[in-house]
C-alpha atoms as a PDB file:
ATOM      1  CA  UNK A   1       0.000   0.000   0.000  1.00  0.00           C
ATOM      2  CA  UNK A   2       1.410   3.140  -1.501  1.00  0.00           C
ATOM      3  CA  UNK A   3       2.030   6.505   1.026  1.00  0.00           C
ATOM      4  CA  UNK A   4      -1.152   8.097  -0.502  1.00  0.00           C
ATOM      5  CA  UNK A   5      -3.196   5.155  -0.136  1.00  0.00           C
ATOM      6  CA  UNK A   6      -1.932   4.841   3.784  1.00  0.00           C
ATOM      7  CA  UNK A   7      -2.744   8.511   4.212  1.00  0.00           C
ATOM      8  CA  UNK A   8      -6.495   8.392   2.511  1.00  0.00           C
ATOM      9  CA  UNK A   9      -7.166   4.950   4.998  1.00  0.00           C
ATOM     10  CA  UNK A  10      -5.921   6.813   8.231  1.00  0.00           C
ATOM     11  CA  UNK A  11      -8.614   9.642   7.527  1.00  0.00           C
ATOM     12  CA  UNK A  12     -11.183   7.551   6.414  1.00  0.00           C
ATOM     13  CA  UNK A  13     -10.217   5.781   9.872  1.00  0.00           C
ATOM     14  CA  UNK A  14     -10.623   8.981  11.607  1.00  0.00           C
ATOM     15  CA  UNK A  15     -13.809   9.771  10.361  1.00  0.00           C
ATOM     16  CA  UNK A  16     -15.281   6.570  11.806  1.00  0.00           C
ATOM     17  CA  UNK A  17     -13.547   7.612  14.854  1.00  0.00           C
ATOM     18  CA  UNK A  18     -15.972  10.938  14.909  1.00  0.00           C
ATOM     19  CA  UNK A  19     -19.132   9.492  14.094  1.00  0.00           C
ATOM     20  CA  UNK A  20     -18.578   6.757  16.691  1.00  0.00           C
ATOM     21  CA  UNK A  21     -17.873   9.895  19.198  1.00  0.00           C
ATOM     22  CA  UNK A  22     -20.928  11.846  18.179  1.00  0.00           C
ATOM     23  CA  UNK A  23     -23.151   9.032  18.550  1.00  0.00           C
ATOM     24  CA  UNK A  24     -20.903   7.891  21.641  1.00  0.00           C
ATOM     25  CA  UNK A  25     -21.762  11.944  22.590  1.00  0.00           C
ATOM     26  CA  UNK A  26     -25.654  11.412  21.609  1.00  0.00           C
ATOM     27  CA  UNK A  27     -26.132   9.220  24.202  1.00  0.00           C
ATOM     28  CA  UNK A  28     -24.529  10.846  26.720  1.00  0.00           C
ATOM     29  CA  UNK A  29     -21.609   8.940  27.538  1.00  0.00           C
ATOM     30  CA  UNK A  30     -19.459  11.937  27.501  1.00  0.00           C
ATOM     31  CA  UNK A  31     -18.577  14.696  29.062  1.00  0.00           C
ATOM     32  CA  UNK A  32     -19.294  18.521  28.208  1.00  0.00           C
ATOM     33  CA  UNK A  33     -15.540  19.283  28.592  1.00  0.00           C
ATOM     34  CA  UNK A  34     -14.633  16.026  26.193  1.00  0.00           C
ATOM     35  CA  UNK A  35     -17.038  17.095  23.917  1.00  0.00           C
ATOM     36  CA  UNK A  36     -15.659  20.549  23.564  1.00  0.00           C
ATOM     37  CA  UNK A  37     -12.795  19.325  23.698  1.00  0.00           C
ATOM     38  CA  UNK A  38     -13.282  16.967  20.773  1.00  0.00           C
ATOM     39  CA  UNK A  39     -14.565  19.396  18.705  1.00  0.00           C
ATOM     40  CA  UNK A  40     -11.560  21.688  19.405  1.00  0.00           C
ATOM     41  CA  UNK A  41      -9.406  19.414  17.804  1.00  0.00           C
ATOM     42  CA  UNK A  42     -11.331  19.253  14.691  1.00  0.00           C
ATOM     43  CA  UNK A  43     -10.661  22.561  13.673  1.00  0.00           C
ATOM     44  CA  UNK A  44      -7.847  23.389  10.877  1.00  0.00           C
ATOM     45  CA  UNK A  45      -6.939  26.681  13.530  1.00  0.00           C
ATOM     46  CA  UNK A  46      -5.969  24.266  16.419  1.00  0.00           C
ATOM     47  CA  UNK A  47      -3.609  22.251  14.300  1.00  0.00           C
ATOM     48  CA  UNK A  48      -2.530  25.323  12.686  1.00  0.00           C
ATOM     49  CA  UNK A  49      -1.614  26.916  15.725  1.00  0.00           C
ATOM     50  CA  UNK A  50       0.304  23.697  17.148  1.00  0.00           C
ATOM     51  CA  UNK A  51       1.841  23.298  13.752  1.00  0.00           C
ATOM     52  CA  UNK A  52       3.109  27.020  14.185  1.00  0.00           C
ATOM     53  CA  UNK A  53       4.593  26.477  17.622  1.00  0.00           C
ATOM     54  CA  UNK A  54       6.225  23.397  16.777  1.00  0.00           C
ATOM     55  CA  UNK A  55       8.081  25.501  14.353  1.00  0.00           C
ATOM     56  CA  UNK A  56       8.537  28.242  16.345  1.00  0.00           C
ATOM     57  CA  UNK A  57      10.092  25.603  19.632  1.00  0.00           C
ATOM     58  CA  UNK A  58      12.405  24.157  16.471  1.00  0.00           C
ATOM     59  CA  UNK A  59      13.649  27.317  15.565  1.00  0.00           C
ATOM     60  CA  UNK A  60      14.016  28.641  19.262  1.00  0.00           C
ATOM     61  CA  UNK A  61      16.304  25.265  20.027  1.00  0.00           C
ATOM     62  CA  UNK A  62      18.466  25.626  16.710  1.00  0.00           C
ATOM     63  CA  UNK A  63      19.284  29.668  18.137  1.00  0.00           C
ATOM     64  CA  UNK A  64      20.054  28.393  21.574  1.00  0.00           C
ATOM     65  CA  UNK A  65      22.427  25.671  19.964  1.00  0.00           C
ATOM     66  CA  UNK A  66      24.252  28.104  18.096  1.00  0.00           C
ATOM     67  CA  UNK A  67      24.554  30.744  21.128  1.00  0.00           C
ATOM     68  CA  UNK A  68      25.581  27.472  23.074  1.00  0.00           C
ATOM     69  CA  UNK A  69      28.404  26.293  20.432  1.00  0.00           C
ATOM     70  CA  UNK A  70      29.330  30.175  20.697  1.00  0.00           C
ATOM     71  CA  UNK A  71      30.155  30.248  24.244  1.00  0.00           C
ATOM     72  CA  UNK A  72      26.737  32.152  25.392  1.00  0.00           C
ATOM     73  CA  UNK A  73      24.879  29.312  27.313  1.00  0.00           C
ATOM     74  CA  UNK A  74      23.470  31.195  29.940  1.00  0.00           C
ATOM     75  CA  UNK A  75      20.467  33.333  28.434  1.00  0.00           C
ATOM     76  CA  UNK A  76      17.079  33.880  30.588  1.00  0.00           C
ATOM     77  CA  UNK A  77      15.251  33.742  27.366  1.00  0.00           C
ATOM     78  CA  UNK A  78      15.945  30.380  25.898  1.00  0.00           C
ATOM     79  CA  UNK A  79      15.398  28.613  29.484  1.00  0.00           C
ATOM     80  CA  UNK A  80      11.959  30.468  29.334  1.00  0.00           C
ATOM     81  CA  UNK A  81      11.110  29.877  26.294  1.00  0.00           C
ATOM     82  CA  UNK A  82      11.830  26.373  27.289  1.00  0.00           C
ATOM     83  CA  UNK A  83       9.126  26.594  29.894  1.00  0.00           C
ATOM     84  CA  UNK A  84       6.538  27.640  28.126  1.00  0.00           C
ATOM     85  CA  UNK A  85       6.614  25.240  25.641  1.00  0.00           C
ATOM     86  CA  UNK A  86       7.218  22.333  27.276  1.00  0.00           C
ATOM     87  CA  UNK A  87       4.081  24.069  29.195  1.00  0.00           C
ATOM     88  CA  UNK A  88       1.633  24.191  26.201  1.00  0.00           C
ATOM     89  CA  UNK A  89       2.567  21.384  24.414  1.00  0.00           C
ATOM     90  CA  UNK A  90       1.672  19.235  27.872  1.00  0.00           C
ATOM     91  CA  UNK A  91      -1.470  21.474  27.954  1.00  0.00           C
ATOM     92  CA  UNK A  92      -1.880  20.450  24.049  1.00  0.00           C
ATOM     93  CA  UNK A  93      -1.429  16.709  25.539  1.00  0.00           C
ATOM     94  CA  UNK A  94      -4.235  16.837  27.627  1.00  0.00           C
ATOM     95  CA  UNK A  95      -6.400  18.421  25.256  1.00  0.00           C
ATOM     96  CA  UNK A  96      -5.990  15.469  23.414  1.00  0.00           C
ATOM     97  CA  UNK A  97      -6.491  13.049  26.050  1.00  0.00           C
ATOM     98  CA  UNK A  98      -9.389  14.317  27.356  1.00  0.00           C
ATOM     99  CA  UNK A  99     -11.246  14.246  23.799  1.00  0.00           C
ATOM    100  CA  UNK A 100      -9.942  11.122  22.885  1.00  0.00           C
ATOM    101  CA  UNK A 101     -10.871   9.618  26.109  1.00  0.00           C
ATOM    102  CA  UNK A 102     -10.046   5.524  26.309  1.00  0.00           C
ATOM    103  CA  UNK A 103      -9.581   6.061  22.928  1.00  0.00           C
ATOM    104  CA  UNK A 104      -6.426   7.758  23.231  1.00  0.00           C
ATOM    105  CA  UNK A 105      -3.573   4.804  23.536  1.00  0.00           C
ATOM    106  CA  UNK A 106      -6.685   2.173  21.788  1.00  0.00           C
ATOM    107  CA  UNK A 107      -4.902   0.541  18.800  1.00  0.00           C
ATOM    108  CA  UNK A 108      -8.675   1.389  17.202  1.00  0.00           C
ATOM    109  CA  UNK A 109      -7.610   5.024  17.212  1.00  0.00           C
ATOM    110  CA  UNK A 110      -5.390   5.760  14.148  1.00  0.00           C
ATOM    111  CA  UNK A 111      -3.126   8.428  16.414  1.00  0.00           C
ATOM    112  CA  UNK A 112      -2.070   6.073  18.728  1.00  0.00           C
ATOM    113  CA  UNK A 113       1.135   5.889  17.777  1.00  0.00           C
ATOM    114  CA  UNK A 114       1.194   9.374  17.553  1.00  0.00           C
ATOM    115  CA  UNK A 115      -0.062  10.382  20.948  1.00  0.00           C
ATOM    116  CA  UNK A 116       2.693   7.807  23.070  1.00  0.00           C
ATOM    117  CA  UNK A 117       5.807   9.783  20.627  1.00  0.00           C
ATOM    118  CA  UNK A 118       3.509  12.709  22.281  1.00  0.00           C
ATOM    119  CA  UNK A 119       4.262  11.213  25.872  1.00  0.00           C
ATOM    120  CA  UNK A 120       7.773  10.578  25.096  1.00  0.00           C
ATOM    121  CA  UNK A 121       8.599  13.882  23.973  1.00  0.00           C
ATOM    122  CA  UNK A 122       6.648  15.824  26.631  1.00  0.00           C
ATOM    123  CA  UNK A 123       7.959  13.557  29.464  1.00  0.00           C
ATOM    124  CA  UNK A 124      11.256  13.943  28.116  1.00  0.00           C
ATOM    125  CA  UNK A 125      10.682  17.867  27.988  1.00  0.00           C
ATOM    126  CA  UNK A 126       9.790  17.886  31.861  1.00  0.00           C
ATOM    127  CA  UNK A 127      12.506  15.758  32.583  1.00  0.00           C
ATOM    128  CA  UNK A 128      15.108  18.124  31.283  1.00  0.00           C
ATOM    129  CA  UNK A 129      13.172  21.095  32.437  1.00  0.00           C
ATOM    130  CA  UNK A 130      13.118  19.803  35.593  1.00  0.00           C
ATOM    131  CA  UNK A 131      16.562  18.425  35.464  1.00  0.00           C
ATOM    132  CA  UNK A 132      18.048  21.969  34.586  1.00  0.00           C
ATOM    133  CA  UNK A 133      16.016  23.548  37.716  1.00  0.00           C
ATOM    134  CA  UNK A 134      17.975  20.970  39.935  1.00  0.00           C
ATOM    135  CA  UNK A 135      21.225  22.147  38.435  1.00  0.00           C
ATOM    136  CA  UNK A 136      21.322  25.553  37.590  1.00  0.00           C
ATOM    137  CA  UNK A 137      23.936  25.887  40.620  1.00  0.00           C
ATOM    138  CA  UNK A 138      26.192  22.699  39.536  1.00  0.00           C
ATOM    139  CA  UNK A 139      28.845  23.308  37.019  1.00  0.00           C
ATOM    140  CA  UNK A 140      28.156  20.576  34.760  1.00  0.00           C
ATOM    141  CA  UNK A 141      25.116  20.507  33.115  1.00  0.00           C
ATOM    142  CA  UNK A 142      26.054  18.568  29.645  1.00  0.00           C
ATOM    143  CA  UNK A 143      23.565  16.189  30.750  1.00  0.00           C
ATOM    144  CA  UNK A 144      20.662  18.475  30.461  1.00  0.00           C
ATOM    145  CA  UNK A 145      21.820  20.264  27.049  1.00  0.00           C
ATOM    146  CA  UNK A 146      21.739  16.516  25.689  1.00  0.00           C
ATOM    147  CA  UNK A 147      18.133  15.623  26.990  1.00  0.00           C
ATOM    148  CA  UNK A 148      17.474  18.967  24.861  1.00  0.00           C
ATOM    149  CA  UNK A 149      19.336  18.341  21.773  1.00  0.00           C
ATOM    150  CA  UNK A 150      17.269  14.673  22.272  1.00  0.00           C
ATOM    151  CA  UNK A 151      14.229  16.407  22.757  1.00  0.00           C
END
């Protein structure tokens, strides 16, 4: 099966995945926040925006590499920045979960795989977040600039 072919199933896949929701929604077997939630996520502005801010984290790490290789580690900005998007795209997470409900790590849902490299990368996020917090008074923190470059 050809790369288009995969692409055409996995929507057609999602679709059920929505009508089994709205009738799941129907009769009543969800929440008002799931359901808003749900429908959140169906909207070309929310992936837009995530879309955006992945590209805009990407472009944010590639700078602080190149201030790092430069000898200029130590900026505010860049461990901010780190902050708040480890902070929305956890936020982002839980959107997610919460519309996707059991659904989200069910082989039946075609984003499965998606939503545990989702995990991974947020968990690892935290991690080094949290990591850096620990050692922002230790000299060597090599560790944590390789959880990023990971990340």
């Amino acid at each position: 099966v050809g790369g288009y072919e995969r692409k055409v199933q996995a929507v057609e896949a999602q679709r059920e995945l929505f009508k089994k929701r709205r009738k799941a929604v129907w009769n009543g077997s969800k929440g008002l926040l799931s359901v808003r939630a749900s429908r959140l996520l169906r909207k070309t502005r929310f992936e837009l925006f995530w879309a955006t801010l992945i590209l805009i984290n990407a472009i944010t790490l590639g700078v602080q590499m190149d201030f790092c290789v430069k000898g200029n580690c130590g900026l505010v900005f860049f461990d901010v920045s780190d902050y708040v998007f480890t902070t929305l795209f956890a936020i982002e997470l839980g959107i997610r979960r919460l519309a996707e409900g059991k659904l989200f790590l069910s082989r039946r849902n075609p984003n499965w795989k998606w939503n545990i490299f989702d995990i991974f990368v947020v968990l690892c996020s935290l991690f080094a977040d949290l990591a850096s917090l620990f050692t922002k008074w230790t000299a060597d923190v090599s560790a944590v600039r390789l959880l990023r470059i990971l990340r």
